[in-house]
N, C-alpha and C. Protein backbone atom coordinates (compact mmCIF):
# COMPACT_ATOMS: atom_id res chain seq x y z
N UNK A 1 -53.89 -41.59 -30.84
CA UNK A 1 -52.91 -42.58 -30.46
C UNK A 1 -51.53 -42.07 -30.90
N UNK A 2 -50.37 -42.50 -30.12
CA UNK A 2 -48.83 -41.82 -30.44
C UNK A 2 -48.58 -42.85 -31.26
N UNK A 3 -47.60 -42.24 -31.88
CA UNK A 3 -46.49 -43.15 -32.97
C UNK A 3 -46.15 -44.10 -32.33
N UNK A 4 -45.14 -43.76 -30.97
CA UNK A 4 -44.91 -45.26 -30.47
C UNK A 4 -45.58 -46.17 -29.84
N UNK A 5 -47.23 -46.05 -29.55
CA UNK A 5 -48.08 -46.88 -29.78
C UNK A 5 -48.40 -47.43 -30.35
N UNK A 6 -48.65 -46.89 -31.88
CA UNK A 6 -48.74 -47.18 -32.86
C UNK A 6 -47.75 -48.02 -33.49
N UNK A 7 -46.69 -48.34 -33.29
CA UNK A 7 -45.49 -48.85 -33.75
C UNK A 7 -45.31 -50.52 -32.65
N UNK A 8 -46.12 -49.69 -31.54
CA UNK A 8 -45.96 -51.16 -30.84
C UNK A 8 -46.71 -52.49 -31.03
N UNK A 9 -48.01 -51.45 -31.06
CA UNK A 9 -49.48 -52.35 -32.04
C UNK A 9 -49.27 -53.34 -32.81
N UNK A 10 -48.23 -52.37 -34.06
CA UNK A 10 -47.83 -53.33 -35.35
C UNK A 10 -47.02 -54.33 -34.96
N UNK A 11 -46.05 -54.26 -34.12
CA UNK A 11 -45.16 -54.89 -33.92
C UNK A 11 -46.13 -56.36 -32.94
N UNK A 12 -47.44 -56.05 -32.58
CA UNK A 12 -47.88 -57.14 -31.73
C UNK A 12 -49.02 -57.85 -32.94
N UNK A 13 -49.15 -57.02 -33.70
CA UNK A 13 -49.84 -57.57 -34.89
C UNK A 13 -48.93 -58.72 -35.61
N UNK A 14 -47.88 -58.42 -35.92
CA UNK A 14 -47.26 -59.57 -36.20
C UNK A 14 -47.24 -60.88 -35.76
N UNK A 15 -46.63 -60.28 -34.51
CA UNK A 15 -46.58 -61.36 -33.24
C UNK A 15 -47.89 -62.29 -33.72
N UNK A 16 -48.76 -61.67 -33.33
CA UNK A 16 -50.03 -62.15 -33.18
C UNK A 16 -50.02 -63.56 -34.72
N UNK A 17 -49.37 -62.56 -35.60
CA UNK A 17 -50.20 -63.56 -36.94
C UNK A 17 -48.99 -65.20 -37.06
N UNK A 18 -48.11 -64.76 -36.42
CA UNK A 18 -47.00 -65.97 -36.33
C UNK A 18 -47.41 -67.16 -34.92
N UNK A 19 -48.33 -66.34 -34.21
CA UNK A 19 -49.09 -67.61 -33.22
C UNK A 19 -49.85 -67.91 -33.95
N UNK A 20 -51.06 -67.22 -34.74
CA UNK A 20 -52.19 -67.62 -35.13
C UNK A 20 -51.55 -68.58 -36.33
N UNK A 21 -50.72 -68.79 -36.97
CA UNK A 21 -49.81 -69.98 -37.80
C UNK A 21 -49.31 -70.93 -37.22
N UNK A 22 -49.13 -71.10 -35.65
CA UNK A 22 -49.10 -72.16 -34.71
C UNK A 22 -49.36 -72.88 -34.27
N UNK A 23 -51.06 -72.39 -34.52
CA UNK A 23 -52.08 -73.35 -34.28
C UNK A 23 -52.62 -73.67 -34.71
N UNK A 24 -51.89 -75.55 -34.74
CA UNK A 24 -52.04 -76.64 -35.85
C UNK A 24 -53.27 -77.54 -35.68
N UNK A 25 -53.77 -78.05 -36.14
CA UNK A 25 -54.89 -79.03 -35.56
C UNK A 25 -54.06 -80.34 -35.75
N UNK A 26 -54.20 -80.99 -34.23
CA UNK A 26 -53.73 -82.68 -33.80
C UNK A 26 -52.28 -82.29 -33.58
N UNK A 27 -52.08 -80.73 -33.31
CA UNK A 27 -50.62 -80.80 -32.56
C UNK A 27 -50.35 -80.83 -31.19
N UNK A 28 -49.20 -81.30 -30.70
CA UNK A 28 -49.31 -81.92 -29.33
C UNK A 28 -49.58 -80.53 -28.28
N UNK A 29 -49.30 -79.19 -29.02
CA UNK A 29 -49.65 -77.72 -28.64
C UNK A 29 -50.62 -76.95 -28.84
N UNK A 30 -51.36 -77.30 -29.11
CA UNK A 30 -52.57 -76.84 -30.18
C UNK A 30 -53.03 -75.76 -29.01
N UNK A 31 -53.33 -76.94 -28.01
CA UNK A 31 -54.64 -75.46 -26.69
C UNK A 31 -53.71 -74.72 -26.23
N UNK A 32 -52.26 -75.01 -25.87
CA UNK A 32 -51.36 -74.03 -25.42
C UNK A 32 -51.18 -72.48 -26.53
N UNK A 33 -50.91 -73.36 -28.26
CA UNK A 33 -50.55 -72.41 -28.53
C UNK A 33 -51.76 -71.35 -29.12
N UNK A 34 -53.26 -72.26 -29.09
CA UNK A 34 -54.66 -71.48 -28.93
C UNK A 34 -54.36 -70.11 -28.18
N UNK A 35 -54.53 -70.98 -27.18
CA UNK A 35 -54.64 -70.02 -25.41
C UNK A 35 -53.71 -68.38 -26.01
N UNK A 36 -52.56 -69.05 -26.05
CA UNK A 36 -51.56 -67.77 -26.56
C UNK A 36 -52.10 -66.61 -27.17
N UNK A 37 -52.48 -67.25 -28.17
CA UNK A 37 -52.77 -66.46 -29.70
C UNK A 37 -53.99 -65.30 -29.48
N UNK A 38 -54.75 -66.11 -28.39
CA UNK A 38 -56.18 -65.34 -27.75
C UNK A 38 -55.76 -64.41 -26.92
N UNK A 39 -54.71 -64.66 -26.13
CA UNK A 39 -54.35 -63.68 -24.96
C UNK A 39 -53.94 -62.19 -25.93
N UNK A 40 -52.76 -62.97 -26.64
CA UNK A 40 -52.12 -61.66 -27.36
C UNK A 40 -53.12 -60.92 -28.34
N UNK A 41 -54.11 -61.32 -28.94
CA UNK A 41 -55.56 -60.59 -29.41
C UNK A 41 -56.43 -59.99 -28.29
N UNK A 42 -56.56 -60.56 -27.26
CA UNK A 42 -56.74 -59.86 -26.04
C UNK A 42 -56.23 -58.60 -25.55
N UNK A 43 -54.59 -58.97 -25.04
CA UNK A 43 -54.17 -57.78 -24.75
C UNK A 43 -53.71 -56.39 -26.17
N UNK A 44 -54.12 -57.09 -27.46
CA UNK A 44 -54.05 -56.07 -28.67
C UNK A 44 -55.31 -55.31 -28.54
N UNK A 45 -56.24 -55.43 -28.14
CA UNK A 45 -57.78 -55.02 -27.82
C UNK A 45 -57.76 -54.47 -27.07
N UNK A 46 -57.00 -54.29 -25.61
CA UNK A 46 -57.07 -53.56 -24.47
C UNK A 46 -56.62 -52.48 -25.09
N UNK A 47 -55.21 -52.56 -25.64
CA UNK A 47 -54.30 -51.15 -25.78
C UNK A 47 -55.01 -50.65 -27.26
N UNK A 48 -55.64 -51.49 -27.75
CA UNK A 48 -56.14 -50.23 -28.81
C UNK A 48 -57.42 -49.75 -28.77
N UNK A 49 -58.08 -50.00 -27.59
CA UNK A 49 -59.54 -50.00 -27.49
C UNK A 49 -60.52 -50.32 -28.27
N UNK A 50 -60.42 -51.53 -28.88
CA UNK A 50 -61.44 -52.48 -29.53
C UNK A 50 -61.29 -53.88 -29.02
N UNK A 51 -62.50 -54.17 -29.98
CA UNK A 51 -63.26 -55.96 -29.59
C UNK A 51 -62.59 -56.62 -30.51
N UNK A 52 -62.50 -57.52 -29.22
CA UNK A 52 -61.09 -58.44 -29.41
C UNK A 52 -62.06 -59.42 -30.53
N UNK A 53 -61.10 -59.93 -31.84
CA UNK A 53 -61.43 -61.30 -32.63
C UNK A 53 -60.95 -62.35 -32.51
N UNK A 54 -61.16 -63.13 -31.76
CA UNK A 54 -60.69 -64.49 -31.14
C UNK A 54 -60.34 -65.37 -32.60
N UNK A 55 -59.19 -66.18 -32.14
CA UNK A 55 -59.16 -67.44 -32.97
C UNK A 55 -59.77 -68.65 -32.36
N UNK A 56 -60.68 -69.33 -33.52
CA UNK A 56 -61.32 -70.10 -33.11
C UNK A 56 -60.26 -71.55 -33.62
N UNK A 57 -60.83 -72.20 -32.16
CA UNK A 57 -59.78 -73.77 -32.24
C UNK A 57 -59.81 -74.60 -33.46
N UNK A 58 -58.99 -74.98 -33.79
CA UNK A 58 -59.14 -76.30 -35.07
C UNK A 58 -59.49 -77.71 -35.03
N UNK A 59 -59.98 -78.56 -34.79
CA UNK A 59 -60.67 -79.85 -34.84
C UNK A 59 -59.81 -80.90 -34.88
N UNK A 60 -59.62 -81.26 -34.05
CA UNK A 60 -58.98 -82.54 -34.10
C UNK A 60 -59.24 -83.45 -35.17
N UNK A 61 -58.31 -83.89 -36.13
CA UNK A 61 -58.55 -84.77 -37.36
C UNK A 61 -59.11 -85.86 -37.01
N UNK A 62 -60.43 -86.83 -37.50
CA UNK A 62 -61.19 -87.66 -37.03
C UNK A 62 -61.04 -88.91 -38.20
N UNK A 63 -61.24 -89.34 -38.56
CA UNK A 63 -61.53 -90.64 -39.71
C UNK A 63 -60.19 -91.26 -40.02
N UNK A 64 -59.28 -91.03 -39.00
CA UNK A 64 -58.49 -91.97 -39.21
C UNK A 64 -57.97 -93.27 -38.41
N UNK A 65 -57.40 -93.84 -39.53
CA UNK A 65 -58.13 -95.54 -38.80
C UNK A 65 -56.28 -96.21 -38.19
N UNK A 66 -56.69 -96.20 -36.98
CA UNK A 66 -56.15 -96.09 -35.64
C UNK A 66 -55.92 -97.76 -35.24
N UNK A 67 -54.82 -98.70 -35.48
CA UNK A 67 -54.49 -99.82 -35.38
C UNK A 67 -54.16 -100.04 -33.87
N UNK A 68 -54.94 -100.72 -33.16
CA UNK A 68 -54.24 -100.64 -31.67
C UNK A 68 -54.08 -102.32 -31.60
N UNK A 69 -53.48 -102.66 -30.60
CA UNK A 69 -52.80 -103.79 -30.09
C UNK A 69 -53.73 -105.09 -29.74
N UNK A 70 -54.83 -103.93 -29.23
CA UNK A 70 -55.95 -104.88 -28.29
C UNK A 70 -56.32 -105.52 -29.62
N UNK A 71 -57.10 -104.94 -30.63
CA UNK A 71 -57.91 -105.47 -32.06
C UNK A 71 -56.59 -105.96 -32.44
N UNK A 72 -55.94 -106.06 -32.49
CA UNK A 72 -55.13 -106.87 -33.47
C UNK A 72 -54.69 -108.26 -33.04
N UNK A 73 -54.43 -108.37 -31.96
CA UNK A 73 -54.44 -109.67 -31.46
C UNK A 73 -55.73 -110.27 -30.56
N UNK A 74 -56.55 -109.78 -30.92
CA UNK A 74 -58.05 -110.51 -31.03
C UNK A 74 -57.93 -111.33 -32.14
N UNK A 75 -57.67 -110.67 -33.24
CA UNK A 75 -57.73 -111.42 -35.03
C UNK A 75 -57.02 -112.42 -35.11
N UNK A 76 -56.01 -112.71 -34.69
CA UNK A 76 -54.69 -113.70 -34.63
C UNK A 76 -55.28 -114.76 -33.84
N UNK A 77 -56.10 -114.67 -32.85
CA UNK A 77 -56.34 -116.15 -31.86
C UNK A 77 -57.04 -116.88 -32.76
């Protein structure tokens, strides 16, 4: 591999680790900025000829208790 391959790599390695810090769980970007983060590990795998390591998605936060309009003025009648 050349230097300035090599130099470009790093430079997408970065890249790469400032998406993979993007993707927040319960952010309104989450699969967009998923999707991203996979492509650019993708195309880091093509140009260096290895298997790509995917980031795996984060979970939507669950157990929290969610006040809606409908239940609340059920209680009041």
């Amino acid at each position: 591999m050349n230097k300035n391959l090599q130099q470009k790599l790093s430079s997408l390695e970065d890249l790469i680790a400032i998406q993979k810090n993007s993707v927040v769980a319960g952010g309104q970007a989450t699969q967009y900025m998923h999707g991203m983060a996979n492509g650019m590990i993708l195309a880091h795998a093509i140009f260096s000829d290895s298997a790509p390591k995917y980031v795996s998605r984060p979970r939507k936060p669950y157990g929290r208790n969610v006040r809606h309009k409908s239940t609340r003025s059920k209680r009041n009648r």
